[in-house]
C-alpha atoms as a PDB file:
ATOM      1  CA  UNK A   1       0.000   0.000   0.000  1.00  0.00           C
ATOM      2  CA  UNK A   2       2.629   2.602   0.925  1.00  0.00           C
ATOM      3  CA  UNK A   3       4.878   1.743  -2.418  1.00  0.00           C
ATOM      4  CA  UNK A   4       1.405   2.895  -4.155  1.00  0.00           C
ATOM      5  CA  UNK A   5       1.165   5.804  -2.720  1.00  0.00           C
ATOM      6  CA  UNK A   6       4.990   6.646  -3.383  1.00  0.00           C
ATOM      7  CA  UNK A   7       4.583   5.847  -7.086  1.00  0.00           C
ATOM      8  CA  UNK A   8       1.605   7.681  -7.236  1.00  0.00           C
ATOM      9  CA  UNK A   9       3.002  10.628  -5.839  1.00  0.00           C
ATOM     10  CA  UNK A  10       6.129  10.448  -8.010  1.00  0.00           C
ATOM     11  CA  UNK A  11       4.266   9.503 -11.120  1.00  0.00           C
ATOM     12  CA  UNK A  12       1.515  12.746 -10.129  1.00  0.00           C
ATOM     13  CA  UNK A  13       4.863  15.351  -9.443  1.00  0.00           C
ATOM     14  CA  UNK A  14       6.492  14.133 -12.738  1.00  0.00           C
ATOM     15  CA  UNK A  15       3.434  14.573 -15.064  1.00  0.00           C
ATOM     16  CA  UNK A  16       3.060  18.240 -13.839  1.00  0.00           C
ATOM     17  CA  UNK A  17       6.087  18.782 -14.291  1.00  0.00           C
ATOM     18  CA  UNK A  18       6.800  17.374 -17.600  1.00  0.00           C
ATOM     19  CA  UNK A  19       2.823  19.038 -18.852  1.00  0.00           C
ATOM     20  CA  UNK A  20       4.821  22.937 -18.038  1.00  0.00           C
ATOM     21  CA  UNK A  21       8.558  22.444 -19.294  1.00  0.00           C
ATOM     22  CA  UNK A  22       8.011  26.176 -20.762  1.00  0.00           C
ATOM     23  CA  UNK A  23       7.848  27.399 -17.213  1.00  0.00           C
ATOM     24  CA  UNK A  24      11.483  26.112 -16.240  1.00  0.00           C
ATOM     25  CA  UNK A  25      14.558  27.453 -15.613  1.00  0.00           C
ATOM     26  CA  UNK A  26      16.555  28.176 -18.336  1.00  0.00           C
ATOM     27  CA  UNK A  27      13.554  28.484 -20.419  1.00  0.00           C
ATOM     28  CA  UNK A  28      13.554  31.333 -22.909  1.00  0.00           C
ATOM     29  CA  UNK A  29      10.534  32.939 -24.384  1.00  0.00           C
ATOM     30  CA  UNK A  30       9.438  36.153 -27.200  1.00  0.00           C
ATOM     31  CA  UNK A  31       6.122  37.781 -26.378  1.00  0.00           C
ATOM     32  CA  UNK A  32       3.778  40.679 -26.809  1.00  0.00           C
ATOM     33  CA  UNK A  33       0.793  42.626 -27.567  1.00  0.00           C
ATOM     34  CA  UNK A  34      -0.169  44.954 -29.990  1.00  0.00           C
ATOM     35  CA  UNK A  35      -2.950  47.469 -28.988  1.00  0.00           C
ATOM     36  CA  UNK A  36      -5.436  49.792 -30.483  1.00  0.00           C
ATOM     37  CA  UNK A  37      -8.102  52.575 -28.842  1.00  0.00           C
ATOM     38  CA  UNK A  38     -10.579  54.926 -30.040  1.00  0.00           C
ATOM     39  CA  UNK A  39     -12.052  57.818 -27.813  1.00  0.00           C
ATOM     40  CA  UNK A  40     -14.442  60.827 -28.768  1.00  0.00           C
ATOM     41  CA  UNK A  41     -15.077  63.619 -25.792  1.00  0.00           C
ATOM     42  CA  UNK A  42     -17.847  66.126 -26.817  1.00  0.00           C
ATOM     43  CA  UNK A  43     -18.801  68.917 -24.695  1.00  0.00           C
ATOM     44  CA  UNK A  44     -19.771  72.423 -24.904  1.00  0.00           C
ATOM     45  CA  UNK A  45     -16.760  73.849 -25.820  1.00  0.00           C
ATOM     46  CA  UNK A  46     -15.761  71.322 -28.509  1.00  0.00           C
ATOM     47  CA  UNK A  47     -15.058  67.568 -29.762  1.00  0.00           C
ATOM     48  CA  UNK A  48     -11.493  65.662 -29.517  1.00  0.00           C
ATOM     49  CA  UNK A  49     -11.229  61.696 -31.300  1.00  0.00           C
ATOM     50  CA  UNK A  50      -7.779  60.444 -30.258  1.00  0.00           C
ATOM     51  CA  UNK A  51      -6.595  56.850 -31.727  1.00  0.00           C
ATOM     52  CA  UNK A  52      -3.483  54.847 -29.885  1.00  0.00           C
ATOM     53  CA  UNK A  53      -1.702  52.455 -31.667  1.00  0.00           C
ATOM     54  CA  UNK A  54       1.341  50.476 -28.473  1.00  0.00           C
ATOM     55  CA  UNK A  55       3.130  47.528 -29.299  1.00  0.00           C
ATOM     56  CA  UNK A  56       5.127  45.970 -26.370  1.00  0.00           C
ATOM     57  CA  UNK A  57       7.659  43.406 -27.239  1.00  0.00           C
ATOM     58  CA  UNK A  58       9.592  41.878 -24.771  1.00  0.00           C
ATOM     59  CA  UNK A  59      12.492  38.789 -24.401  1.00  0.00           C
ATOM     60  CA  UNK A  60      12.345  36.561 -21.129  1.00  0.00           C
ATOM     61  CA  UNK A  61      14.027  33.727 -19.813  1.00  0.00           C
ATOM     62  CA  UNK A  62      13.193  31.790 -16.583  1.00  0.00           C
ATOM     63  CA  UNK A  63      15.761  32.342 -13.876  1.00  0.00           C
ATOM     64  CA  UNK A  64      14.334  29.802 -11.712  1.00  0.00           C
ATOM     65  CA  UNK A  65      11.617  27.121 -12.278  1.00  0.00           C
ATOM     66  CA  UNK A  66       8.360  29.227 -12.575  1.00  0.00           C
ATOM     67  CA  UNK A  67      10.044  32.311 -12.155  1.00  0.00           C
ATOM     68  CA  UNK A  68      10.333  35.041 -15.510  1.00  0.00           C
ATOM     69  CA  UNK A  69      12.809  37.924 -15.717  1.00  0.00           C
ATOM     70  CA  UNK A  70      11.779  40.010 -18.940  1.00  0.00           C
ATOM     71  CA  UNK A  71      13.177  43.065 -20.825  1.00  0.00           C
ATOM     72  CA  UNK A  72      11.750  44.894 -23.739  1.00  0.00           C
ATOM     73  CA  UNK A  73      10.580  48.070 -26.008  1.00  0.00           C
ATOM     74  CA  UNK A  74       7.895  50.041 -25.525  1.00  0.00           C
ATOM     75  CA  UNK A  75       6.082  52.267 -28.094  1.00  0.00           C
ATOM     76  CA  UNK A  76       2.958  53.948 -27.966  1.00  0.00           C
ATOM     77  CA  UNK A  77       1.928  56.638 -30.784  1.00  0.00           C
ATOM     78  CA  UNK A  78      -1.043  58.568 -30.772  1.00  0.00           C
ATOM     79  CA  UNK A  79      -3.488  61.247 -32.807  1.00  0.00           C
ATOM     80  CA  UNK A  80      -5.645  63.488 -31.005  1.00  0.00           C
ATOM     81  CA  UNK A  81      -7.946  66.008 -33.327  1.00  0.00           C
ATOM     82  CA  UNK A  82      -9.809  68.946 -31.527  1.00  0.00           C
ATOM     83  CA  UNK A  83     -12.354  71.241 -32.541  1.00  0.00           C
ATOM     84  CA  UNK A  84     -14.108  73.999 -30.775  1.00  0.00           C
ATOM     85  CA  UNK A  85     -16.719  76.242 -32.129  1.00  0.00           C
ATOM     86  CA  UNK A  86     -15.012  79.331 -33.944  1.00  0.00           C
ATOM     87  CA  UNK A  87     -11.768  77.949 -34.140  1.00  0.00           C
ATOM     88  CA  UNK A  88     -10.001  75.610 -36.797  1.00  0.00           C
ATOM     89  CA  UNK A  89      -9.146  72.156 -35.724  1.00  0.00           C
ATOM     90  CA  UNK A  90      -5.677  71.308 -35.002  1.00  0.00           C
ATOM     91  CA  UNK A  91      -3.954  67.596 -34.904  1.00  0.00           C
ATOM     92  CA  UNK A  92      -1.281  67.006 -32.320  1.00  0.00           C
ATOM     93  CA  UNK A  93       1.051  63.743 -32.427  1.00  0.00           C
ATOM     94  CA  UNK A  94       2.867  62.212 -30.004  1.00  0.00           C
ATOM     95  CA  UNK A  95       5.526  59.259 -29.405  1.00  0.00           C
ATOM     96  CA  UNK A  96       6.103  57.292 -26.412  1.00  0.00           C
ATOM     97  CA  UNK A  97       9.380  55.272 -26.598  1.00  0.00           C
ATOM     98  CA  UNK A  98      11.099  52.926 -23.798  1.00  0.00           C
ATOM     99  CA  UNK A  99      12.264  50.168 -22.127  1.00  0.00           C
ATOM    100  CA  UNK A 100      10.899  48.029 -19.252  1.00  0.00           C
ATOM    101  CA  UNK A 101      12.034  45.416 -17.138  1.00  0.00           C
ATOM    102  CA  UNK A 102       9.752  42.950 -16.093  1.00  0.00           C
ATOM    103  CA  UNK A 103       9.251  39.846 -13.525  1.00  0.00           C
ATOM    104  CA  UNK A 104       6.572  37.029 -12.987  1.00  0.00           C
ATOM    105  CA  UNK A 105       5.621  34.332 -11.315  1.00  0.00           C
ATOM    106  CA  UNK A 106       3.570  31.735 -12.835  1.00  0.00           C
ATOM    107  CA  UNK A 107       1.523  28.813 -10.752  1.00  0.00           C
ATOM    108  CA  UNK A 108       2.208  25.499 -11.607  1.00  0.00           C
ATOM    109  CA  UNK A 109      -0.820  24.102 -13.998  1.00  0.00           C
ATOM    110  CA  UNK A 110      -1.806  21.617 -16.793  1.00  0.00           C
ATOM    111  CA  UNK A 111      -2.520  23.891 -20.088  1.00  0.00           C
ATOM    112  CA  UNK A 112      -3.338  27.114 -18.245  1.00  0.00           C
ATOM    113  CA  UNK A 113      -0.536  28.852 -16.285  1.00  0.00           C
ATOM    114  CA  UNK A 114      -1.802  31.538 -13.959  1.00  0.00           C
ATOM    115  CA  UNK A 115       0.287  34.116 -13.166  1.00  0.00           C
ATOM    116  CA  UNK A 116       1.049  37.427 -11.186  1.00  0.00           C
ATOM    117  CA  UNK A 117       3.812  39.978 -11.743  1.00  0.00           C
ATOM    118  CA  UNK A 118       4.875  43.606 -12.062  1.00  0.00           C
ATOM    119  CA  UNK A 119       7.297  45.753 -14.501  1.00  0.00           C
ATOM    120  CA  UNK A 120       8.714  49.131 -14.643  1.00  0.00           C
ATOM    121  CA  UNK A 121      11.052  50.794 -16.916  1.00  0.00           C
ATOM    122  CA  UNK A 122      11.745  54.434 -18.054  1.00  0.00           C
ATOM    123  CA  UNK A 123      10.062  56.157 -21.495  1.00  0.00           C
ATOM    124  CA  UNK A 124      10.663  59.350 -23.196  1.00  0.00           C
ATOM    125  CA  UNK A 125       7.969  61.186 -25.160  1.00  0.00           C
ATOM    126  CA  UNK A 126       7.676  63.608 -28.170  1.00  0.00           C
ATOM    127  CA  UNK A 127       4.891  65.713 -29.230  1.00  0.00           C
ATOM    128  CA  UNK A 128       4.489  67.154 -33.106  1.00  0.00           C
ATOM    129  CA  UNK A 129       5.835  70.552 -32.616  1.00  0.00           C
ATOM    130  CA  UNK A 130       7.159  70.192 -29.565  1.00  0.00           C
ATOM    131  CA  UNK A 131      10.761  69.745 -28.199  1.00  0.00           C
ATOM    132  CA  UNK A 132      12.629  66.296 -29.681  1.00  0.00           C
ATOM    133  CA  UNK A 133      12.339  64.171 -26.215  1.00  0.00           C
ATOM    134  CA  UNK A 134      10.618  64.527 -22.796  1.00  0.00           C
ATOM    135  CA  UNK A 135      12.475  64.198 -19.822  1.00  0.00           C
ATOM    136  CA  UNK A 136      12.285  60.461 -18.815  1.00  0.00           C
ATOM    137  CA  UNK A 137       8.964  59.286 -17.619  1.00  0.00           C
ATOM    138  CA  UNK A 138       8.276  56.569 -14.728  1.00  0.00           C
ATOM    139  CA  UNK A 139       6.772  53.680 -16.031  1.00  0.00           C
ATOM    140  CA  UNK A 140       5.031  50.721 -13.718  1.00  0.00           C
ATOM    141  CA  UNK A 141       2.538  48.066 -13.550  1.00  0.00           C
ATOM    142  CA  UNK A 142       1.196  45.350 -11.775  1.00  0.00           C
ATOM    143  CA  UNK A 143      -0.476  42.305 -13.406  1.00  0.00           C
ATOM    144  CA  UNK A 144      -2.615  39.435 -13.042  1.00  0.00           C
ATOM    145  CA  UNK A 145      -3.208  37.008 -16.121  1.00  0.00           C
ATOM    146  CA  UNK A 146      -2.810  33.475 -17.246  1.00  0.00           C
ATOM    147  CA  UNK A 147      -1.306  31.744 -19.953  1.00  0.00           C
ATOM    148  CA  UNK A 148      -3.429  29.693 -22.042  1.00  0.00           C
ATOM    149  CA  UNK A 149      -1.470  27.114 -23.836  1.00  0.00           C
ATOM    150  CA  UNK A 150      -2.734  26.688 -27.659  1.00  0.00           C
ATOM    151  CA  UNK A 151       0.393  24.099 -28.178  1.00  0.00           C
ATOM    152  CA  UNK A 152       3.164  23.135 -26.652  1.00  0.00           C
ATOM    153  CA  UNK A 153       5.278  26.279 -27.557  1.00  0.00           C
ATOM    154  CA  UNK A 154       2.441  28.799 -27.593  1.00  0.00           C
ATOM    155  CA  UNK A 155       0.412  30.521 -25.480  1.00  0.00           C
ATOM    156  CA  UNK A 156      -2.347  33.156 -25.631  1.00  0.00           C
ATOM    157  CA  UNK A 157      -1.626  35.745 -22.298  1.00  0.00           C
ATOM    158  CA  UNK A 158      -5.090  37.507 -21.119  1.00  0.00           C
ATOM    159  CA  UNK A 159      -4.307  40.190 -18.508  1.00  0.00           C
ATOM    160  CA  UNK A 160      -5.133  42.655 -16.132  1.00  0.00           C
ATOM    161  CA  UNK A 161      -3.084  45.408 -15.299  1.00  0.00           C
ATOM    162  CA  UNK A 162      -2.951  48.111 -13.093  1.00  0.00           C
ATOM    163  CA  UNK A 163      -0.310  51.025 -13.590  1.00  0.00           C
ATOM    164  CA  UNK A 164       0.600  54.348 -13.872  1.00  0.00           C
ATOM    165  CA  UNK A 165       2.810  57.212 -15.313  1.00  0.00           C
ATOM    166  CA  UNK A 166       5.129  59.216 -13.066  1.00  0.00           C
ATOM    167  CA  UNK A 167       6.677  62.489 -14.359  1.00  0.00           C
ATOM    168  CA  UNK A 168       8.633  65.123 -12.117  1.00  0.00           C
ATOM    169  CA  UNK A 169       4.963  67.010 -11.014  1.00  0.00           C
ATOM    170  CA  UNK A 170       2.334  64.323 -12.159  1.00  0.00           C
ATOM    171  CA  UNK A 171       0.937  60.833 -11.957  1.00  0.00           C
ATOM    172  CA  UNK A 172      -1.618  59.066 -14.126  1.00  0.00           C
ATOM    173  CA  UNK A 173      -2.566  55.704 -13.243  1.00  0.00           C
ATOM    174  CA  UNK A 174      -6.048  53.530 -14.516  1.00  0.00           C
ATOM    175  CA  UNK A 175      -6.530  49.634 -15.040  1.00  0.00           C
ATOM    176  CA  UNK A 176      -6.135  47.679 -18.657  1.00  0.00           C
ATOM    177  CA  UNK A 177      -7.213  44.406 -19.622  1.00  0.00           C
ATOM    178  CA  UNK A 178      -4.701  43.247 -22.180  1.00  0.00           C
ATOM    179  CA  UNK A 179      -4.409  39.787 -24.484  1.00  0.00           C
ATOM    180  CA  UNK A 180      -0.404  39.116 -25.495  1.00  0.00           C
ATOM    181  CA  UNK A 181       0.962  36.321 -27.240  1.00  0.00           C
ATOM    182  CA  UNK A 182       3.548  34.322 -26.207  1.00  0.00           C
ATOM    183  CA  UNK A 183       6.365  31.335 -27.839  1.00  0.00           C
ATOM    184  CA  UNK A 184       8.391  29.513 -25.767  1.00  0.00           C
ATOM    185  CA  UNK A 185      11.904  28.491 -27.315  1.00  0.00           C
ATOM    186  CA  UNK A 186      12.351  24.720 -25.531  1.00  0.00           C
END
């Protein structure tokens, strides 16, 4: 009876183990997410449409079993039109450009991987007209998500995030849901 047990145990901790080899260490992987938004304000003193286009690539590798360090680009570009009764409507541009460092945990799991994890990194901006760069902007975020595996070296990566934007006299912060990609290199 007890050598069933034993085997059982083994043969239950191996399985696991060998269902998730994406999530050990020395385990590389190539993600991201490509993004698009559409808002239109109208009020009495005008209308503004602004359209965001952000891709956010990123390289990882697992340091530990389960455990994801990541690094990557950020780029975010956006148009925002305004109008207001009497005046001509202008267009203003603007570039968001960076680099984050990242770091997850994922929870050990059959074909979905749930995880949690945060990132940070540093951005500069540039508006049409404006001066080249911004000074550098304080990037962060906090995340919740899973990994859905589609095959063994794939995975869709739903996620919530909360985070913010820190610059020398302000702070913007707000939630996102956000659906990545992700291929693991075995």
């Amino acid at each position: 009876m007890k050598t069933s047990i034993v085997l059982l145990v083994l043969f239950a901790g191996t399985s696991t183990v060998l269902a998730q080899p994406q999530l050990q260490r020395g385990v590389y992987s190539l993600s991201g997410s490509l993004g698009f938004s559409s808002s239109s304000t109208t009020s009495p003193y005008g209308e503004s449409n602004t359209s965001e286009i952000s891709l956010f690539p990123s390289l990882a590798y697992f340091v530990l079993d389960h455990i994801e360090l990541s690094v990557g680009p950020s780029y975010l570009y956006a148009s925002s039109e305004v109008s207001s009764p009497g005046f001509p409507s202008s267009t203003t541009t603007s570039s968001l450009m960076g680099i984050r460092l990242g770091l997850r945990y994922y929870f050990q799991s059959e074909k979905i991987a749930p995880f949690v994890g945060a990132n940070g990194g540093v951005s500069w901006s540039k508006v049409s007209g404006g001066t080249p760069f911004s000074p550098p902007l304080r990037i962060y975020a906090v995340q919740i998500g899973a990994d859905y595996f589609v095959a063994q070296t794939f995975a869709l990566e739903p996620m919530i995030q909360y985070g913010g934007v820190k610059t020398s006299g302000t702070s913007e912060t707000g939630f996102n849901i956000v659906i990545g990609a992700k291929y693991f290199i075995l």
